[in-house]
N, C-alpha and C. Protein backbone atom coordinates (compact mmCIF):
# COMPACT_ATOMS: atom_id res chain seq x y z
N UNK A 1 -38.29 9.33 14.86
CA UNK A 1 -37.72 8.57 15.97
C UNK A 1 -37.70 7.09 15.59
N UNK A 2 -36.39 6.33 15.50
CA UNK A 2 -36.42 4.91 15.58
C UNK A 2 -36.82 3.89 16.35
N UNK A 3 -37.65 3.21 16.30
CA UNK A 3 -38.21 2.15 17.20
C UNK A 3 -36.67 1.40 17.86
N UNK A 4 -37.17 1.32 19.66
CA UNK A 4 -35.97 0.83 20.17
C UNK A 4 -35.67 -0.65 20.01
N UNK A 5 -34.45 -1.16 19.95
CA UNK A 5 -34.16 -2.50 19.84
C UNK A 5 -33.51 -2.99 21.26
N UNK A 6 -33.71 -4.29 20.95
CA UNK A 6 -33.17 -5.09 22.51
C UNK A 6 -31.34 -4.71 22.04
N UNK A 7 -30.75 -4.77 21.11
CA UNK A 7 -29.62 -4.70 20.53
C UNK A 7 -28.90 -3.52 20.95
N UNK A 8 -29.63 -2.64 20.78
CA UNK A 8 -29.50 -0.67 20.85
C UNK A 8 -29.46 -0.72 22.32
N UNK A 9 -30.58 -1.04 23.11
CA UNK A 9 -30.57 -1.03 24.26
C UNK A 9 -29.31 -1.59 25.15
N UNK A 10 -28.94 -2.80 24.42
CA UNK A 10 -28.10 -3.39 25.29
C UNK A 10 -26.74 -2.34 24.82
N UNK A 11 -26.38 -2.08 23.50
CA UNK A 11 -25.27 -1.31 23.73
C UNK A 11 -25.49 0.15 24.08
N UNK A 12 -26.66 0.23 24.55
CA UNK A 12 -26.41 2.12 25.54
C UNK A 12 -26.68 1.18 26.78
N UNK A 13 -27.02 0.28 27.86
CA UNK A 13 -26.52 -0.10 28.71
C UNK A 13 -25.35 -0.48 29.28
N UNK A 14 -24.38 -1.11 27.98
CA UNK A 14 -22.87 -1.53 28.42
C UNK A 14 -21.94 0.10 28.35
N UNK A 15 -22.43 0.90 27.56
CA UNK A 15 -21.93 2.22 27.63
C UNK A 15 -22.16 2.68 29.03
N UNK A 16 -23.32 3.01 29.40
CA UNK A 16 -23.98 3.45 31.21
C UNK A 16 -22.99 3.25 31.59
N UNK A 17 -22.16 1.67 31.99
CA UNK A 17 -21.15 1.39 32.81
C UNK A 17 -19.74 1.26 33.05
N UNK A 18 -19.70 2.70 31.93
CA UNK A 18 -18.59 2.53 31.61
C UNK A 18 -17.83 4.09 31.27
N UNK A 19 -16.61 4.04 32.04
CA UNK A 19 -15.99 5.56 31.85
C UNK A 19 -14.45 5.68 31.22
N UNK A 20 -14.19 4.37 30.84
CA UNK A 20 -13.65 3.93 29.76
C UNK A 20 -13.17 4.24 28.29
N UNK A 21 -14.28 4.78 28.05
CA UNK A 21 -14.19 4.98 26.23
C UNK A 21 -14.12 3.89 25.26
N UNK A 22 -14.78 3.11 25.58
CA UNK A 22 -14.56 1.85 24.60
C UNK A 22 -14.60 1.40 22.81
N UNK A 23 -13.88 1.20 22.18
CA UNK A 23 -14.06 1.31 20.71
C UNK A 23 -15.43 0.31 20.64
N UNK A 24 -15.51 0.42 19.13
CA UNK A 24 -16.84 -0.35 18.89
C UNK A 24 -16.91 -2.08 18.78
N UNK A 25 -15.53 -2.32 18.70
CA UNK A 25 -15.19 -3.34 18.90
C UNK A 25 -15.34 -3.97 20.34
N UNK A 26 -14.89 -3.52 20.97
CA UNK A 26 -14.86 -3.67 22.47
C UNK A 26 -16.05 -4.11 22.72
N UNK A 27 -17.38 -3.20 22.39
CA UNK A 27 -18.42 -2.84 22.84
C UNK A 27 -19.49 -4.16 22.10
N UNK A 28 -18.74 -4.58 20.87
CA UNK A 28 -19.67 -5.89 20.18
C UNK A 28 -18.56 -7.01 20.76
N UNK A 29 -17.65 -7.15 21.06
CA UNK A 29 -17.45 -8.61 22.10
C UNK A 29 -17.95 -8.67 23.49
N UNK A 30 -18.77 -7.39 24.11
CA UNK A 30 -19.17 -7.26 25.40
C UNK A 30 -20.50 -7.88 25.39
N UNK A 31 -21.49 -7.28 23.95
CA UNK A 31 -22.80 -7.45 23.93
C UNK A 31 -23.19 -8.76 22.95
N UNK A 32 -22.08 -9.11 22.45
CA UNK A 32 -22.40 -10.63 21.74
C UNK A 32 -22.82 -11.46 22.94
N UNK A 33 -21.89 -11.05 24.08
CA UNK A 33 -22.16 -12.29 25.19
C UNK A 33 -24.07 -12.99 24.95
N UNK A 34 -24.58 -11.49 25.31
CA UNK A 34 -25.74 -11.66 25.32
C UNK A 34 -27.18 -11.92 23.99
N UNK A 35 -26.30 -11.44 23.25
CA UNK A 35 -26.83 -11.94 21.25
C UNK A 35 -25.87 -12.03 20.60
N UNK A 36 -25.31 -13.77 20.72
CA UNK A 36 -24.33 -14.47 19.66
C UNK A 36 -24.35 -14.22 18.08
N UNK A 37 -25.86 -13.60 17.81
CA UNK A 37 -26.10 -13.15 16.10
C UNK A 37 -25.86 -12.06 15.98
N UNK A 38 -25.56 -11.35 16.85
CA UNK A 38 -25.57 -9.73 16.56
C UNK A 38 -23.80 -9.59 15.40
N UNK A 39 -24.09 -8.54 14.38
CA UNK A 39 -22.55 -8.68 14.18
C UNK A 39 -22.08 -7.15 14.36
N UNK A 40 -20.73 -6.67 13.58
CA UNK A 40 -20.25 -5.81 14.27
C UNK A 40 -20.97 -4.57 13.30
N UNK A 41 -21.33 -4.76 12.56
CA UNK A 41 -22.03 -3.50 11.36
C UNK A 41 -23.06 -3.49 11.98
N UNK A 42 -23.75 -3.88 12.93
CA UNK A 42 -25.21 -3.69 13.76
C UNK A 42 -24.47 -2.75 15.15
N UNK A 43 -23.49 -3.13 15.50
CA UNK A 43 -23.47 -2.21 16.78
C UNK A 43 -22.92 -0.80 16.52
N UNK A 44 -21.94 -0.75 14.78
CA UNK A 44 -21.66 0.26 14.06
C UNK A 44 -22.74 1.04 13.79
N UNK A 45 -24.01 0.33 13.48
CA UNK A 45 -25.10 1.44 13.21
C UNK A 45 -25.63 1.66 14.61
N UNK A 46 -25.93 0.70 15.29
CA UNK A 46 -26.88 1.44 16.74
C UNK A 46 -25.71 2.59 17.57
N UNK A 47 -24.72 2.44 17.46
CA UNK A 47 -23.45 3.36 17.51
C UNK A 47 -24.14 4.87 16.84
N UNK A 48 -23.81 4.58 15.63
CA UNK A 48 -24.51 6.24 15.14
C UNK A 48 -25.30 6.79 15.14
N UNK A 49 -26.79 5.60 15.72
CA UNK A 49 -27.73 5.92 15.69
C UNK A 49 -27.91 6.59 17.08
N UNK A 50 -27.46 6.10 18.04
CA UNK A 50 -27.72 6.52 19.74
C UNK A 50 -26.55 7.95 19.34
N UNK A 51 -25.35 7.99 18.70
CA UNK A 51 -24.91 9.64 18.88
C UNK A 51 -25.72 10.39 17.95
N UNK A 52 -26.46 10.19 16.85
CA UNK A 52 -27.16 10.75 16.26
C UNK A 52 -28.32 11.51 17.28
N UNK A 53 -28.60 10.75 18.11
CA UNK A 53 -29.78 10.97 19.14
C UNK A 53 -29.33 11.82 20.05
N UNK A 54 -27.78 12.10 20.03
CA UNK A 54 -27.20 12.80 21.09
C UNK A 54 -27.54 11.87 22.82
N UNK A 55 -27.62 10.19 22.26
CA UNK A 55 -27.94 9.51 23.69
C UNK A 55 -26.19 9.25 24.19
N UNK A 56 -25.35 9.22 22.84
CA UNK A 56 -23.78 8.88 23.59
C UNK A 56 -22.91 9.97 22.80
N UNK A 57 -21.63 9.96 23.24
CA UNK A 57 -20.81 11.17 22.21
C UNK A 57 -20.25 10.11 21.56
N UNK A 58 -19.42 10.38 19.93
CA UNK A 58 -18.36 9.56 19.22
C UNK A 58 -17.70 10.27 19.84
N UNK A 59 -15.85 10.21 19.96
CA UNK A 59 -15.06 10.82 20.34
C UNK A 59 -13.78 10.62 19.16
N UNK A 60 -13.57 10.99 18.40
CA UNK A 60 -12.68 11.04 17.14
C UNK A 60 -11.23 10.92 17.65
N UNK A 61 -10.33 9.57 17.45
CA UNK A 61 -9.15 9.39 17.97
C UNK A 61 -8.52 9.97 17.20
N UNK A 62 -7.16 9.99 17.85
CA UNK A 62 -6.49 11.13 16.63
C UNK A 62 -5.37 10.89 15.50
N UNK A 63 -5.57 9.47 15.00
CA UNK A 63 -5.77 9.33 13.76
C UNK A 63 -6.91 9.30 13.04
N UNK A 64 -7.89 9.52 13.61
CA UNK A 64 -9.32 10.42 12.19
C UNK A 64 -9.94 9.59 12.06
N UNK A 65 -9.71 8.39 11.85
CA UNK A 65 -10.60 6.74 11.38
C UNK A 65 -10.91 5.98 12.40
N UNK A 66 -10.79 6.35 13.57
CA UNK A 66 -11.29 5.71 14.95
C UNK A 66 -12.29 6.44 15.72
N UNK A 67 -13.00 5.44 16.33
CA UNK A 67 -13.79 6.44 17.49
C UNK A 67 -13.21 5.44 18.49
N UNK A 68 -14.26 6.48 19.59
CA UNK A 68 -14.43 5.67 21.45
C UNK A 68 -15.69 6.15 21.14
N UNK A 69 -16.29 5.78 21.96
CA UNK A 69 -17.75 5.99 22.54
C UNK A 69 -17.77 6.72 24.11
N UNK A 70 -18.70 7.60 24.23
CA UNK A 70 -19.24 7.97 25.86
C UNK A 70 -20.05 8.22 26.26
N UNK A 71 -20.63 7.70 27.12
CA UNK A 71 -22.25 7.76 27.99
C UNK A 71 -22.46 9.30 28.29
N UNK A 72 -21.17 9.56 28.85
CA UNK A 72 -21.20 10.79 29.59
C UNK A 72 -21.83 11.88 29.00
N UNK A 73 -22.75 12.73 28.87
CA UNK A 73 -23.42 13.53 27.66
C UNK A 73 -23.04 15.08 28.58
N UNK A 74 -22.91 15.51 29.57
CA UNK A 74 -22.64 16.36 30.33
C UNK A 74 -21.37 17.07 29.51
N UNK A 75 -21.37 18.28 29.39
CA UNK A 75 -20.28 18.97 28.52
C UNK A 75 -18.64 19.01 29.72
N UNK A 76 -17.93 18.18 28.50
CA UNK A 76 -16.61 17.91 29.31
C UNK A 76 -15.91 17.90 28.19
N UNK A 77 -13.88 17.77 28.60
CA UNK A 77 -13.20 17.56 27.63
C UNK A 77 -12.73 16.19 27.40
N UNK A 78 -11.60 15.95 26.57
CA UNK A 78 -11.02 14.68 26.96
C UNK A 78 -9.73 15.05 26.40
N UNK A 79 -8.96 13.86 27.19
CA UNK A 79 -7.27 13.75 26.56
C UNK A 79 -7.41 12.35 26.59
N UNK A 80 -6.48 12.14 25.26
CA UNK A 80 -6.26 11.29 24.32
C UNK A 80 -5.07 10.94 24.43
N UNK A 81 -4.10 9.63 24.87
CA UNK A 81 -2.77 9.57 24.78
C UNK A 81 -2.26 8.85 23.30
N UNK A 82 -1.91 9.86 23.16
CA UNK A 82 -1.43 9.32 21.45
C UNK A 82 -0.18 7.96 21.20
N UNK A 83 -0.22 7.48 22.62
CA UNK A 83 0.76 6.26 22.83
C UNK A 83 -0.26 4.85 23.03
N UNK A 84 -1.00 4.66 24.15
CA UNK A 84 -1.19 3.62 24.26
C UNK A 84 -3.44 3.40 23.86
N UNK A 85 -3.67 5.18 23.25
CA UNK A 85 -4.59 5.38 22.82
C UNK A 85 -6.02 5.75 24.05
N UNK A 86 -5.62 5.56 25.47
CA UNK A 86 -6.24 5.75 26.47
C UNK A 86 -7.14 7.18 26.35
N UNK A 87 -8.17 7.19 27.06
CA UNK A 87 -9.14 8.10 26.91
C UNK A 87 -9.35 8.99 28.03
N UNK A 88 -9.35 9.74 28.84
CA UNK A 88 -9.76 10.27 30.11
C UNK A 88 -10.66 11.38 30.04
N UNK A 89 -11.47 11.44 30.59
CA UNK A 89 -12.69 12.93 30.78
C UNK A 89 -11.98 14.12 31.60
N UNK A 90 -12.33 15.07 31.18
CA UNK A 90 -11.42 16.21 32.28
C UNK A 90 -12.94 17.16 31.85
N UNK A 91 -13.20 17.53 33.02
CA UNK A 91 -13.89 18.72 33.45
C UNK A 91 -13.24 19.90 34.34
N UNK A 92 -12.61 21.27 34.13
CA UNK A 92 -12.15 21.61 34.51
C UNK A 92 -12.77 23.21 34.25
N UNK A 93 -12.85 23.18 32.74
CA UNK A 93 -12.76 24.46 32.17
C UNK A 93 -14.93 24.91 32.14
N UNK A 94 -14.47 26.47 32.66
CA UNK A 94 -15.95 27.28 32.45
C UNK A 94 -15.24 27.95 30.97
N UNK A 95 -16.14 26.96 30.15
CA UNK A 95 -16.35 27.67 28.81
C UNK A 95 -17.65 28.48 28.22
N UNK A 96 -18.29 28.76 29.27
CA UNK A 96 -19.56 29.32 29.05
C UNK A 96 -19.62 31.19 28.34
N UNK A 97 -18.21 31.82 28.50
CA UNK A 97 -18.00 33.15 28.13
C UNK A 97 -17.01 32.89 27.14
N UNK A 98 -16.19 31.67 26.88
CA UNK A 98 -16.20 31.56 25.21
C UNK A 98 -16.78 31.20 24.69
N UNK A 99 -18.17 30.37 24.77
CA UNK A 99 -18.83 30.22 23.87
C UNK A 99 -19.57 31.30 23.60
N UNK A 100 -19.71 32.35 24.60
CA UNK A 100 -20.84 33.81 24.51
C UNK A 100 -20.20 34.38 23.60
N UNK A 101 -18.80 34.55 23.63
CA UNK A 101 -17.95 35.36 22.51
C UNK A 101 -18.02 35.03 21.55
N UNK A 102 -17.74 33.58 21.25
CA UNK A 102 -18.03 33.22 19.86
C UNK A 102 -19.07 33.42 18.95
N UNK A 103 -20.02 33.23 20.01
CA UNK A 103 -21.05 33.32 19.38
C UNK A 103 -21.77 35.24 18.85
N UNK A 104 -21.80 35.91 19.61
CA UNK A 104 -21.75 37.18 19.35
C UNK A 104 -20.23 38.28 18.33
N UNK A 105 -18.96 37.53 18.66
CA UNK A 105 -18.19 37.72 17.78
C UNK A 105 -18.80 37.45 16.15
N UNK A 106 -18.97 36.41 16.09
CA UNK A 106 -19.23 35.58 14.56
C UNK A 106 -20.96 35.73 14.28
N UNK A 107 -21.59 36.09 15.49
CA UNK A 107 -22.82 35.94 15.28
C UNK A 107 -23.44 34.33 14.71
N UNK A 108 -23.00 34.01 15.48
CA UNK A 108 -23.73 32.27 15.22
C UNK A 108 -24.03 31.62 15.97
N UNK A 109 -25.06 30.35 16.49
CA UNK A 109 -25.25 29.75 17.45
C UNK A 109 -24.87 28.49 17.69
N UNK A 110 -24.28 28.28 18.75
CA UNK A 110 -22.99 27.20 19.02
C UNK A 110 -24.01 26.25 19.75
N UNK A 111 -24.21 24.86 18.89
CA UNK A 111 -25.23 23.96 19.48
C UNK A 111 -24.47 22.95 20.13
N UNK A 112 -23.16 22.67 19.95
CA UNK A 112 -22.49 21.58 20.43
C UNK A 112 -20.82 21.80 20.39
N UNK A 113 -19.99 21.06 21.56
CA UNK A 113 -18.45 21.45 21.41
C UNK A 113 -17.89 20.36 21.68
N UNK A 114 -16.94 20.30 21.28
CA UNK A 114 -16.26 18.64 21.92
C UNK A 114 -14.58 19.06 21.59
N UNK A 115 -14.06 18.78 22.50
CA UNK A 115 -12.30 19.17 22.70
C UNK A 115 -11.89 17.79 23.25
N UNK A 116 -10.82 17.83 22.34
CA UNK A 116 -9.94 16.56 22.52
C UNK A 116 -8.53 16.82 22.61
N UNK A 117 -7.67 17.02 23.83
CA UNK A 117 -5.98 17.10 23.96
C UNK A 117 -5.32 16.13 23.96
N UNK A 118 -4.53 16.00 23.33
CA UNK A 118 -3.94 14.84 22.77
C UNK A 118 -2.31 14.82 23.75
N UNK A 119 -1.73 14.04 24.07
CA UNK A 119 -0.31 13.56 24.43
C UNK A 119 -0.15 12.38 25.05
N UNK A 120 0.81 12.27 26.42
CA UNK A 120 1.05 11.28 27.02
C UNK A 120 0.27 10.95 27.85
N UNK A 121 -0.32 9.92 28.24
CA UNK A 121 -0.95 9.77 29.93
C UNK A 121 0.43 9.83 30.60
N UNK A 122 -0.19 9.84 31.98
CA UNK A 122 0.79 9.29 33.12
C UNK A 122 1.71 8.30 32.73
N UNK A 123 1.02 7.16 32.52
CA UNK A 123 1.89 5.42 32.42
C UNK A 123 2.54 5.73 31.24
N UNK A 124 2.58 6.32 30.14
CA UNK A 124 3.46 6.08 28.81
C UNK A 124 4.72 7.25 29.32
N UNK A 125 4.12 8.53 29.68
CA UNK A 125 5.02 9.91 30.45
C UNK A 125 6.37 8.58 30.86
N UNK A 126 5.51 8.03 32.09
CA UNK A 126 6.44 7.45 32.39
C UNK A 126 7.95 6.60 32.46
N UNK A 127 7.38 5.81 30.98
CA UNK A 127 7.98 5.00 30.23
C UNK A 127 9.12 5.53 29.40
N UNK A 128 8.60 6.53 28.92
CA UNK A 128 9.64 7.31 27.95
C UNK A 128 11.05 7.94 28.96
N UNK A 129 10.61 7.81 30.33
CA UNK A 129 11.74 8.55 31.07
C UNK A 129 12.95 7.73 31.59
């Protein structure tokens, strides 16, 4: 277990308040406010270190070389608008008897899932019409 930092702390606090999805960028011009020395390869590691901990999710944008970040740790999905890059949580689906299948199909144990649907939001839908 890593000893906690005022640094770490402050970026799983600005996460708490937030349902957003914020890149990591976002998230080191929020918490510089409060440590002008902090730089962005420090909130990159307390970043991997708090999803390492399973304290936040990464959420893999869908060009591959981006994340968001999310507080939310509760098993949910997300959609991704592949236009203006927006993030939204959707809880909808009981996946609890595909994961039973999978797991007894393949015989393996499914410790973690994360689904990401990708298209338009609303506001871009819009735009294109």
């Amino acid at each position: 277990m890593l000893k906690n930092s005022k640094q770490r702390e402050a970026v799983l606090e600005y996460l708490k308040g937030r349902t957003d999805h914020p890149t990591a960028e976002q998230i080191y011009d929020a918490v510089k406010k409060d440590f002008p020395r902090i730089s962005l390869g420090t909130v990159y590691r307390n970043l991997s270190v708090l999803s390492e901990q399973h304290l936040i999710q990464k959420i893999v944008c869908e060009n591959g070389d981006s994340y968001r970040f999310d507080y939310n740790m509760m098993p949910h999905s997300h959609f991704s608008c592949t236009k203006c890059g927006k993030i939204l949580d959707f809880q909808a689906f009981d996946r609890s008897t595909e994961v039973q299948e999978l797991e007894e199909k393949l015989h393996v144990r499914v410790s973690d899932e994360k689904t990401v649907y990708y298209g338009l939001c609303a506001e871009c839908a819009a735009e294109e019409k």
